[in-house]
Protein backbone atom coordinates (compact mmCIF):
# COMPACT_ATOMS: atom_id res chain seq x y z
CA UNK A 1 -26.70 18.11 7.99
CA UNK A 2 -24.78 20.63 5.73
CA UNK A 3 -21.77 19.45 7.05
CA UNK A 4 -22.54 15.72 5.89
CA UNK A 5 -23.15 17.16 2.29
CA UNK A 6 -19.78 18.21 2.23
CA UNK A 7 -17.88 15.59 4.23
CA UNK A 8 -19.43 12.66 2.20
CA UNK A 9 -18.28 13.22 -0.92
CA UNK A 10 -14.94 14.37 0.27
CA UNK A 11 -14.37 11.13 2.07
CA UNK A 12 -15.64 9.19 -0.89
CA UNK A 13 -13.12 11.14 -3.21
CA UNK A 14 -9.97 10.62 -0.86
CA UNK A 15 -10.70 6.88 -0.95
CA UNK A 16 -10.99 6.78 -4.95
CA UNK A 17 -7.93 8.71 -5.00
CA UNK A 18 -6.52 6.31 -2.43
CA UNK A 19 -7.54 2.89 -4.61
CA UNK A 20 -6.12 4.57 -8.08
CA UNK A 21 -2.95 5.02 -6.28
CA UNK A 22 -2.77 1.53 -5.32
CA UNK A 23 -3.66 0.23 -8.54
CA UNK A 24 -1.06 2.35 -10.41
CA UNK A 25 1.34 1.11 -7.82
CA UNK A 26 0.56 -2.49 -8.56
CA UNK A 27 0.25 -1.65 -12.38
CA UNK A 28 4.24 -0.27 -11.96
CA UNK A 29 5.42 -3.05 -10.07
CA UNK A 30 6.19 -1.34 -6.88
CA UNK A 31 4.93 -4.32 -4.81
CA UNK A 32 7.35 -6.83 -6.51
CA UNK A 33 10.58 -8.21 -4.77
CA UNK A 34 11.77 -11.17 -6.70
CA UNK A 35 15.13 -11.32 -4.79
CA UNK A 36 13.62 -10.44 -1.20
CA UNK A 37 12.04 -14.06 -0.91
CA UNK A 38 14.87 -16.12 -2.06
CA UNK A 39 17.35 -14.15 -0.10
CA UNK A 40 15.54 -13.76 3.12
CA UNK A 41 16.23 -17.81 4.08
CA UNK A 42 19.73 -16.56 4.21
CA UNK A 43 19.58 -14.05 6.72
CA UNK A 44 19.54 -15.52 10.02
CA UNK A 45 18.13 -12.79 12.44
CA UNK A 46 18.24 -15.16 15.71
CA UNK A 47 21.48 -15.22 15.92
CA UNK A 48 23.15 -15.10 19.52
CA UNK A 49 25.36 -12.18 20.25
């Protein structure tokens, strides 16, 4: 039961941790690609060899 007392609020601190982190990465713009989308049609990955 100790154990949980502990383990609990760790758990719940890594996961705030883990949710600021993503928000600050969204808030920077590390999730946008303008030119990946447009330039991905391009590519053609099926080609034969």
């Amino acid at each position: 039961m100790t154990a949980l007392l502990f383990l609990i609020p760790v758990a719940l601190g890594m996961g705030l941790i883990g949710l600021a982190a993503f928000f600050w990465s969204m808030k920077t713009g590390q999730f946008d690609d303008p030119q990946g989308s447009a330039e991905r049609i391009l590519h053609d990955e099926d080609r034969p060899l």
